[in-house]
Protein backbone atom coordinates (compact mmCIF):
# COMPACT_ATOMS: atom_id res chain seq x y z
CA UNK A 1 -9.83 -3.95 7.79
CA UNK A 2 -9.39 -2.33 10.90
CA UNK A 3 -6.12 -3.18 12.94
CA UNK A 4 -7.36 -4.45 16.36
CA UNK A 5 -6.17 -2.23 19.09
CA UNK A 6 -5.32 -3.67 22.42
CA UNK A 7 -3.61 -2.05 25.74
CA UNK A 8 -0.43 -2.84 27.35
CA UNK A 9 -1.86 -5.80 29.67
CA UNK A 10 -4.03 -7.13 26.04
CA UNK A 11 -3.15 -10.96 26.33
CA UNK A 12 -2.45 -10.83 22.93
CA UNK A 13 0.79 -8.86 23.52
CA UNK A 14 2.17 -12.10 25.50
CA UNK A 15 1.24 -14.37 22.26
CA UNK A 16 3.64 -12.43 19.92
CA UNK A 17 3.12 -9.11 19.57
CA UNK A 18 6.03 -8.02 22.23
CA UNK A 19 7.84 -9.10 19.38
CA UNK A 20 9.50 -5.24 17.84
CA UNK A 21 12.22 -6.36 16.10
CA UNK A 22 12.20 -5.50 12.32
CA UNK A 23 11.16 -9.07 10.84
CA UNK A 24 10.27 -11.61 11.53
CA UNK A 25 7.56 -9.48 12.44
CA UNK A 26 4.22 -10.47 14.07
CA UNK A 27 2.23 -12.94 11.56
CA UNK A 28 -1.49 -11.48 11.21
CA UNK A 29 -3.85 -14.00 12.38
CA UNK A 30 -5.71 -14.87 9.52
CA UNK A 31 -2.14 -15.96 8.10
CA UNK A 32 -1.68 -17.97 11.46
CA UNK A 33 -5.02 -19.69 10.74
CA UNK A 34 -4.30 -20.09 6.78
CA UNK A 35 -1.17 -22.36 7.71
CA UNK A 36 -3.34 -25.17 9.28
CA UNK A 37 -5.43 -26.05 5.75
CA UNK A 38 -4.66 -29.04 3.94
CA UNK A 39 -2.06 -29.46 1.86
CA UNK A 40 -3.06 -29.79 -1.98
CA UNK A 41 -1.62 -31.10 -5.50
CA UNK A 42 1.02 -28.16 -6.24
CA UNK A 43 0.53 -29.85 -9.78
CA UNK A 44 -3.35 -30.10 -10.36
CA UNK A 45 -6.42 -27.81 -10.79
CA UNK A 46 -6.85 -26.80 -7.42
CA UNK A 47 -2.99 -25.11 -6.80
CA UNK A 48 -3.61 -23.42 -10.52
CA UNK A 49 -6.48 -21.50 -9.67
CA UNK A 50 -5.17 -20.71 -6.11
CA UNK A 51 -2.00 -19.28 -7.86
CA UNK A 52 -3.67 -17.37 -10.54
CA UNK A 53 -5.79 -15.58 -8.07
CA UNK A 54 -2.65 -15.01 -5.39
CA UNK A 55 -0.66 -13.62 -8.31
CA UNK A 56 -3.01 -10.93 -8.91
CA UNK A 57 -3.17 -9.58 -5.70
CA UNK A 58 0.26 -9.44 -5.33
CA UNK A 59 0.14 -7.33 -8.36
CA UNK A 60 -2.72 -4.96 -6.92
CA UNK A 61 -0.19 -4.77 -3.67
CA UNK A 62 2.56 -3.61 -6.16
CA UNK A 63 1.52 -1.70 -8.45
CA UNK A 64 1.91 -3.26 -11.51
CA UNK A 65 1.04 -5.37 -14.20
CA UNK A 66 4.29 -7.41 -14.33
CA UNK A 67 4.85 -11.09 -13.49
CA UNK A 68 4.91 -12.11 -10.22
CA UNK A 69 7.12 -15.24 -8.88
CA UNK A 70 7.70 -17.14 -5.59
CA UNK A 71 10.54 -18.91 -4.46
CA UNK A 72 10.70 -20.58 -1.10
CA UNK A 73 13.41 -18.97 0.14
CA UNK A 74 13.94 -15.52 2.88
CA UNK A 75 14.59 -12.08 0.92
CA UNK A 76 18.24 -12.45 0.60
CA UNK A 77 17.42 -15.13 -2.00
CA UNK A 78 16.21 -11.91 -4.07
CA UNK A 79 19.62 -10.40 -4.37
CA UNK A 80 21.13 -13.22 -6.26
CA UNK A 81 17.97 -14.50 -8.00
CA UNK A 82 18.05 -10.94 -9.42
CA UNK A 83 21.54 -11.14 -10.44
CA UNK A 84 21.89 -14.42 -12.07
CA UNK A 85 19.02 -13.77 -14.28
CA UNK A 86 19.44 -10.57 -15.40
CA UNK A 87 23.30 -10.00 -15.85
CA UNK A 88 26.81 -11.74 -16.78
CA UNK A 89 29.91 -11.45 -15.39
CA UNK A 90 31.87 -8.60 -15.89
CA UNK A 91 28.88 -6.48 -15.86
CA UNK A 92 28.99 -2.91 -14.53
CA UNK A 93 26.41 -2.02 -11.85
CA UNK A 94 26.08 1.17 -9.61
CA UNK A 95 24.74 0.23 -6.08
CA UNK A 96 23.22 2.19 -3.36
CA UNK A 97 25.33 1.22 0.10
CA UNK A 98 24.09 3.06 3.18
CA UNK A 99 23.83 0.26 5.52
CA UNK A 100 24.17 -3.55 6.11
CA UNK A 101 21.92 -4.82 3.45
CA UNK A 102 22.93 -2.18 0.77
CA UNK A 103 26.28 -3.60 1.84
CA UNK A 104 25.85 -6.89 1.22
CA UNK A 105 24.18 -6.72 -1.85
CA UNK A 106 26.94 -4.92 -3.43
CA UNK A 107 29.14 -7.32 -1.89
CA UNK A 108 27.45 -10.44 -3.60
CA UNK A 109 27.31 -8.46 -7.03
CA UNK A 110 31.39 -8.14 -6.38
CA UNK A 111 31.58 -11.84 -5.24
CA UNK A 112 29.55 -13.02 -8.37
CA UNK A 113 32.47 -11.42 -10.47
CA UNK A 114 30.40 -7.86 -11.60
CA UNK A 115 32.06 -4.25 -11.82
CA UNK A 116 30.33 -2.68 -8.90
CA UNK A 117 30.44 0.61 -8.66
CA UNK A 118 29.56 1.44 -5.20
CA UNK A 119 27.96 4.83 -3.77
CA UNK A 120 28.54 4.73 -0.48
CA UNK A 121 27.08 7.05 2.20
CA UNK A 122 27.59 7.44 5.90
CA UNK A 123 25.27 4.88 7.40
CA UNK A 124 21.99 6.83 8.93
CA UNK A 125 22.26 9.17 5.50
CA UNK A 126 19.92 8.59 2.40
CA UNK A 127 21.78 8.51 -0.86
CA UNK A 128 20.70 11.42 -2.59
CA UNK A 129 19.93 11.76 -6.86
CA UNK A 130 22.82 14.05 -7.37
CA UNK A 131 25.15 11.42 -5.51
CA UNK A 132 23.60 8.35 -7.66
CA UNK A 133 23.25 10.58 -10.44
CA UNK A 134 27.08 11.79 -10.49
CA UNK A 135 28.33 8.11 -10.36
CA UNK A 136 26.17 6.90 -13.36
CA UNK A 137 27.83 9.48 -15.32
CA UNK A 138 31.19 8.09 -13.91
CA UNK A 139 30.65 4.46 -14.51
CA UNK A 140 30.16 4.55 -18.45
CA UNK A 141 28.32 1.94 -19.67
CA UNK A 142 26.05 0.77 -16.89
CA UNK A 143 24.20 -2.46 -16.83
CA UNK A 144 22.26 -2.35 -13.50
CA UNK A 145 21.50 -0.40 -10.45
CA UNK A 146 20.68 -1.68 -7.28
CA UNK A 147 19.09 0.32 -5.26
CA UNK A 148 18.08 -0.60 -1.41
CA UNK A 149 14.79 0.93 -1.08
CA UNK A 150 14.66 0.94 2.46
CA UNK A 151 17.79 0.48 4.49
CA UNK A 152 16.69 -2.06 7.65
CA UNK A 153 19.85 -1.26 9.48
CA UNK A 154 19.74 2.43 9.31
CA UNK A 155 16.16 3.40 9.42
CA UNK A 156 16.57 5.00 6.22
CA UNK A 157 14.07 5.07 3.24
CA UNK A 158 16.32 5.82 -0.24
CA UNK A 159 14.53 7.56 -3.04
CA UNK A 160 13.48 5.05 -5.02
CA UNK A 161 11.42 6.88 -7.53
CA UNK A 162 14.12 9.69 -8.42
CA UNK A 163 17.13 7.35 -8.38
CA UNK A 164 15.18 4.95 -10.34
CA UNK A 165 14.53 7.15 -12.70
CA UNK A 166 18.19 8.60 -13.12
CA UNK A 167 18.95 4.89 -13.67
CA UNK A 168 16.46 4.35 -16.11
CA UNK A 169 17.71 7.51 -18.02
CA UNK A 170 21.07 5.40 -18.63
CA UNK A 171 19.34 2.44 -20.45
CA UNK A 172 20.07 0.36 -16.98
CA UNK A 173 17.93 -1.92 -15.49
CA UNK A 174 16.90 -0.92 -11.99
CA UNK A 175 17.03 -4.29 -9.05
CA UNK A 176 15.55 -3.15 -5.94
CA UNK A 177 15.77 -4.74 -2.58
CA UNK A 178 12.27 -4.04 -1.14
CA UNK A 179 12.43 -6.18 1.64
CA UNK A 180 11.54 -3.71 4.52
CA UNK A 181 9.56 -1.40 2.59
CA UNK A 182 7.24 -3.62 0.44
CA UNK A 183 4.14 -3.94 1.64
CA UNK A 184 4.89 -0.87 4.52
CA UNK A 185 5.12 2.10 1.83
CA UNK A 186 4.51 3.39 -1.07
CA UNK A 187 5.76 0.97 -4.11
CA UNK A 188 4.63 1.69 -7.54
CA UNK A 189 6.67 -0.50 -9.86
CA UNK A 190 5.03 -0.14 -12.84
CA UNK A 191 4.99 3.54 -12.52
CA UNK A 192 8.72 3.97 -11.67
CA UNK A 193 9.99 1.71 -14.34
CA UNK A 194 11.56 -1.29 -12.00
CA UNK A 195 12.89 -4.14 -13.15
CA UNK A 196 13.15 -6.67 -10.31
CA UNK A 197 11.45 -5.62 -6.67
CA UNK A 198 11.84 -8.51 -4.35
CA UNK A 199 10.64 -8.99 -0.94
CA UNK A 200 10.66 -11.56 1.79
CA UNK A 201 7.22 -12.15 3.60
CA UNK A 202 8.06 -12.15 7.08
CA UNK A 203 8.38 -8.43 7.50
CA UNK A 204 5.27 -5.76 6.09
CA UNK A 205 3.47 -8.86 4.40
CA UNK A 206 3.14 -10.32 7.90
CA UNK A 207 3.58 -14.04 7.48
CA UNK A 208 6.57 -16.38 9.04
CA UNK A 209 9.61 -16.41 7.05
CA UNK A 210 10.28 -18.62 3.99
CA UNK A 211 9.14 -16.74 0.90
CA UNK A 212 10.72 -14.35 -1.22
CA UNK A 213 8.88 -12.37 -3.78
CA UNK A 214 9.57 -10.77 -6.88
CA UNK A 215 7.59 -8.21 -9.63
CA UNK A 216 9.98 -8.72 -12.78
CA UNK A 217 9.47 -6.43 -16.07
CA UNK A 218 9.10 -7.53 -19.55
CA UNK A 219 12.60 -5.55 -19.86
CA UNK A 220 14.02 -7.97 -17.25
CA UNK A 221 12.41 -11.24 -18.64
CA UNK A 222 14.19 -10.28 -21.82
CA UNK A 223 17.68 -9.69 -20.29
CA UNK A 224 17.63 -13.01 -18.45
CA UNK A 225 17.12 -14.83 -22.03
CA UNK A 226 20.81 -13.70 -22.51
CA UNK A 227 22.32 -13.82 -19.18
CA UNK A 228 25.43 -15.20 -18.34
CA UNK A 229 25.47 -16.82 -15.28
CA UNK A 230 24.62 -20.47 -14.80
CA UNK A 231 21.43 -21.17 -12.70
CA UNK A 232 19.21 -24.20 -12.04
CA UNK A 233 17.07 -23.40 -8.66
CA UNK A 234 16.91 -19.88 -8.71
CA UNK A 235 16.52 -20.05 -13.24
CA UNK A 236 13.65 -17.15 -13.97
CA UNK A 237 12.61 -19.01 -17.12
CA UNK A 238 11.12 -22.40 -15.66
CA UNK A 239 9.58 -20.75 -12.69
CA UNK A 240 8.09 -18.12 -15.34
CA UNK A 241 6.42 -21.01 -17.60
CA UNK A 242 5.22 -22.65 -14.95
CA UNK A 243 3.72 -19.72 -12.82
CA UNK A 244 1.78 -18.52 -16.33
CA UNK A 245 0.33 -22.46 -16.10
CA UNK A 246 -0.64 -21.48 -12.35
CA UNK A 247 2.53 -23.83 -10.69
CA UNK A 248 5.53 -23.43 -9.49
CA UNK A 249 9.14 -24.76 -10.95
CA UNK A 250 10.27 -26.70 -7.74
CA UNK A 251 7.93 -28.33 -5.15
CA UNK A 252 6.05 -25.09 -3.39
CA UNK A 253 6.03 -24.07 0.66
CA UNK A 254 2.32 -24.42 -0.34
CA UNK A 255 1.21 -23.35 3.62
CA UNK A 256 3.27 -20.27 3.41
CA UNK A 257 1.79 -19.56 0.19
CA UNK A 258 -1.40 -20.25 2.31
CA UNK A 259 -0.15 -17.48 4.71
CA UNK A 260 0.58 -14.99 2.25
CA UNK A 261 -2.97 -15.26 0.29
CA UNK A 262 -4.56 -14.46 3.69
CA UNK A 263 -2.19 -11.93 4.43
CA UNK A 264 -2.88 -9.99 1.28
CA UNK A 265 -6.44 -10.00 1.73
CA UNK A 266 -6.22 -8.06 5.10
CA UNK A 267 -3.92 -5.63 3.33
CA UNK A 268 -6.70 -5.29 0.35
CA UNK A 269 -9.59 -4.76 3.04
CA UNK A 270 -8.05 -2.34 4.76
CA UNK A 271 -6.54 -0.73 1.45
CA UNK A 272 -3.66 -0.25 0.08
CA UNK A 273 -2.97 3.48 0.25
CA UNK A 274 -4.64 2.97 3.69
CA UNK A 275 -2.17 0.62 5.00
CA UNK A 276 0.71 2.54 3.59
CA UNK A 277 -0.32 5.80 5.77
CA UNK A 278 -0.52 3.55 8.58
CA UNK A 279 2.92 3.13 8.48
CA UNK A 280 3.79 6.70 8.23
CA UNK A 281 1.46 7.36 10.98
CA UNK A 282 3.03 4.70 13.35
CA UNK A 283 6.72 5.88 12.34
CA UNK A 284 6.06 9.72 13.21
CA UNK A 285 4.53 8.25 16.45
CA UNK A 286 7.21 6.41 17.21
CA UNK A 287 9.98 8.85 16.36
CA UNK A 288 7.87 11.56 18.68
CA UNK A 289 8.01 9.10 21.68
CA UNK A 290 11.66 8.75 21.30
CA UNK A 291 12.25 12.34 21.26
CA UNK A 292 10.14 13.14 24.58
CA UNK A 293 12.60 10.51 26.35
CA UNK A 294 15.67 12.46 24.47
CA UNK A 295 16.37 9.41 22.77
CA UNK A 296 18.33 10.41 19.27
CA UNK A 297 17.15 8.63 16.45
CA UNK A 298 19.67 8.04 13.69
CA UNK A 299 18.06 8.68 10.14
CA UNK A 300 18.44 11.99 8.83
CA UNK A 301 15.20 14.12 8.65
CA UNK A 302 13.28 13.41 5.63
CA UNK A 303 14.61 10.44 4.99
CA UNK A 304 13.34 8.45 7.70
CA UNK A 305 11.81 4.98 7.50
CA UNK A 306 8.08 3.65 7.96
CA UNK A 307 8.42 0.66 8.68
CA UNK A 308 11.68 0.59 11.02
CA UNK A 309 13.56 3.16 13.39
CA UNK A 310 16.79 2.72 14.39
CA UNK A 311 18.16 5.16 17.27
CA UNK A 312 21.59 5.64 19.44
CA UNK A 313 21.43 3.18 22.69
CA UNK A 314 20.99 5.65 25.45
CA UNK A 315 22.42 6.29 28.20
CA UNK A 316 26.29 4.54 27.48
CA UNK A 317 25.10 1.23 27.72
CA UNK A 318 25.71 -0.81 24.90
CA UNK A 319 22.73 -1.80 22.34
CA UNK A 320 23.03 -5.78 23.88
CA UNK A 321 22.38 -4.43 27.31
CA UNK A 322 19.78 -2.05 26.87
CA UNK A 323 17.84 -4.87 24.21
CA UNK A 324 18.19 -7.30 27.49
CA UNK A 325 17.23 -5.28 30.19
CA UNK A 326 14.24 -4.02 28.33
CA UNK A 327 13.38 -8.11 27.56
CA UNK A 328 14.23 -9.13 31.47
CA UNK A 329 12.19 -6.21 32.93
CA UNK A 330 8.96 -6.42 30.14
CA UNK A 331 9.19 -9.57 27.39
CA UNK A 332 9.67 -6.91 25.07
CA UNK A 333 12.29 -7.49 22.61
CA UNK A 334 13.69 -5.14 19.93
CA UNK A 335 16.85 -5.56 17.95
CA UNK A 336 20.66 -4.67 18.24
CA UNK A 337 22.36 -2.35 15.43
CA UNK A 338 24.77 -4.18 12.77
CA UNK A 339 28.00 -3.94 11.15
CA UNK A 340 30.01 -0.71 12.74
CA UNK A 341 26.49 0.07 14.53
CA UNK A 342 26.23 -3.11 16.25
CA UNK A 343 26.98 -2.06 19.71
CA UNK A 344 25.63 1.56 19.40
CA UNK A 345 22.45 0.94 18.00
CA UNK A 346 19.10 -0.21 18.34
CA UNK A 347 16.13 -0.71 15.99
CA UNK A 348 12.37 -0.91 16.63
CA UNK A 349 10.24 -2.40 13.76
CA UNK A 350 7.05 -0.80 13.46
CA UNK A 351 5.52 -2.66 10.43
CA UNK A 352 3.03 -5.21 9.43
CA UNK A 353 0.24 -6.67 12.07
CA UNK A 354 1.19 -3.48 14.61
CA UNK A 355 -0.97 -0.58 16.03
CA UNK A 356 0.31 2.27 18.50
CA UNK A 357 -0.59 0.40 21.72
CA UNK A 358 2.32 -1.76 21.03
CA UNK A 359 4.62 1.23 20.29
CA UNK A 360 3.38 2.78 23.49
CA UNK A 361 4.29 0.07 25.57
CA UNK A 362 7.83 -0.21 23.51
CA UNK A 363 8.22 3.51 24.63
CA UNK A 364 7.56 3.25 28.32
CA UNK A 365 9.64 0.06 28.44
CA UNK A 366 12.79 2.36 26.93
CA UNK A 367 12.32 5.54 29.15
CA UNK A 368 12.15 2.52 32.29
CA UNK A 369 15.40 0.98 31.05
CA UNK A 370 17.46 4.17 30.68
CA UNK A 371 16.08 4.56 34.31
């Protein structure tokens, strides 16, 4: 597939696609049009076949051979989905925290009663192997890492492969929060040994929000047959049996499944490795057009994200004011920083349905606002 281009005064900008925030991001059309079929039996041979087939492509998109499972529910639901299945209380993890949502999923680990072992970073930095490395060897016997794969609030893309691997090393089993990056970049579970990659749909996968979506190893399906914690919605083992019978455990959000099965053929015609340089194209771009307007962006160099860039609000203002003068002046609306960054910061999503023109236009309506 070839991403439609379109120009600043394209009427389809005015029907969504001002939207630059990083997720919800702008649901492809064919995933618009998917949502308007007819409902059908979630328990019956119609929804069995549909699944079987959705499945699979999923598993082309990541890379692997392992199970895949929906829950109707945004990405957050991965964190603890992950962690109720595949460990007990007391359990010692290492986690990745760089940002907001390396934050918070280090602070539900702690809240669910594990040993979290946190290695923390100054937020626009990219935790780096000898860091993750050096507090494996400190934590003893580690059960888990979770590793945030691309940091939303940052703009910063975490090594995945090489900590992964380090983790892996140590017998633990390796979560990842691929919420921002599935789908955007390069994600090759099978081939870097993950355990459980979730994602929610609404950002790279380019459907409305309401779906999370994991890969889960044989290695994880085995630890959850021992976990400790108590579960009934978000229990692996039921939604397992019943996705290898082509169902789901729970009623489904069968038109967001809909969505998604549309979604993932666009991403399949236009290619997987192809859709992935996309990204990286649209980043650099991006990044480029902020530094003409001497706009600094925060991610370190070589570290910094596909699929969302997060920079310092310009010009004193604070990050509210500049998001709401850019909306007043052009519709355009991009998002606010978080957590310490929340008044200093603002972030551009660049993934999913989205070409340059709409980057372009982003970029003139930031040098006009700083003017």
């Amino acid at each position: 597939m070839t991403i439609p281009t379109t120009t600043a005064t394209d009427p389809r900008l005015t029907q969504g696609r001002w939207l630059r925030i990083p997720g919800p991001t702008v649901v492809h059309p064919n995933a618009v049009q998917a949502q308007t079929r007819d409902m059908i039996a979630h328990r019956g041979p119609a929804m069995y076949g549909f699944m079987h087939e959705l499945r699979e492509k999923a598993r082309v998109a990541h890379r692997t051979e392992s199970e895949m499972l929906f829950w109707a529910g945004s990405g957050s639901a991965g964190w603890e989905t992950g962690i109720v299945n595949l460990l007990s209380p007391g359990d010692t993890v290492v986690a990745t925290v760089g940002g907001a949502f390396g934050e918070r999923f280090a602070w539900l680990g702690e809240k669910l009663g594990l040993d979290v072992r946190r290695v923390e970073v100054e937020w626009g930095k990219a935790v780096t192997p000898e860091a993750f490395g050096q507090a494996l060897d400190a934590a003893g016997d580690v059960k888990a890492a979770f590793i945030t794969h691309n940091e939303t609030s940052t703009g910063i893309t975490n090594p995945l492969k090489e900590l992964a691997a380090l983790a892996r090393a140590k017998g633990a089993l390796v979560l990842v929060d691929a919420v921002s990056s599935a789908g955007a970049m390069e994600l090759n579970v099978d081939e870097w040994d993950l355990d459980w990659t979730f994602s929610g749909v609404q950002k790279a996968w380019m459907c409305p929000p309401g779906l999370m979506m994991a890969a889960v190893s044989e290695r994880a399906i085995r630890a959850s047959e021992t976990a400790g914690f108590k579960r009934f919605y978000f229990d692996l083992a039921p939604m397992l049996q019943a996705a290898r019978e082509g169902s789901t455990a729970t009623t489904p959000a069968i038109s967001l499944l809909f969505a998604l099965d549309a979604a993932m053929d666009a991403i399949h015609e236009e290619g997987l490795e192809q859709v992935w340089e996309r990204h990286i194209r649209l980043g650099k771009a991006f990044r480029a057009g902020l530094e003409e307007l001497r706009v600094e962006v925060l991610a370190e160099p070589g570290y910094q994200s596909a699929s969302v860039t997060a920079f310092h609000t310009p010009n004193g203002m604070t990050s509210s004011d500049f998001q709401g003068r850019i909306t007043d002046a052009t519709g355009i609306v991009i998002a606010t920083g978080q957590g310490p960054l929340a008044k200093t910061v603002n972030r551009v999503g660049h993934m999913g349905w989205s070409e340059l023109p709409e980057l372009d236009a982003t970029l003139e309506a930031i040098g006009q606002a700083m003017r």
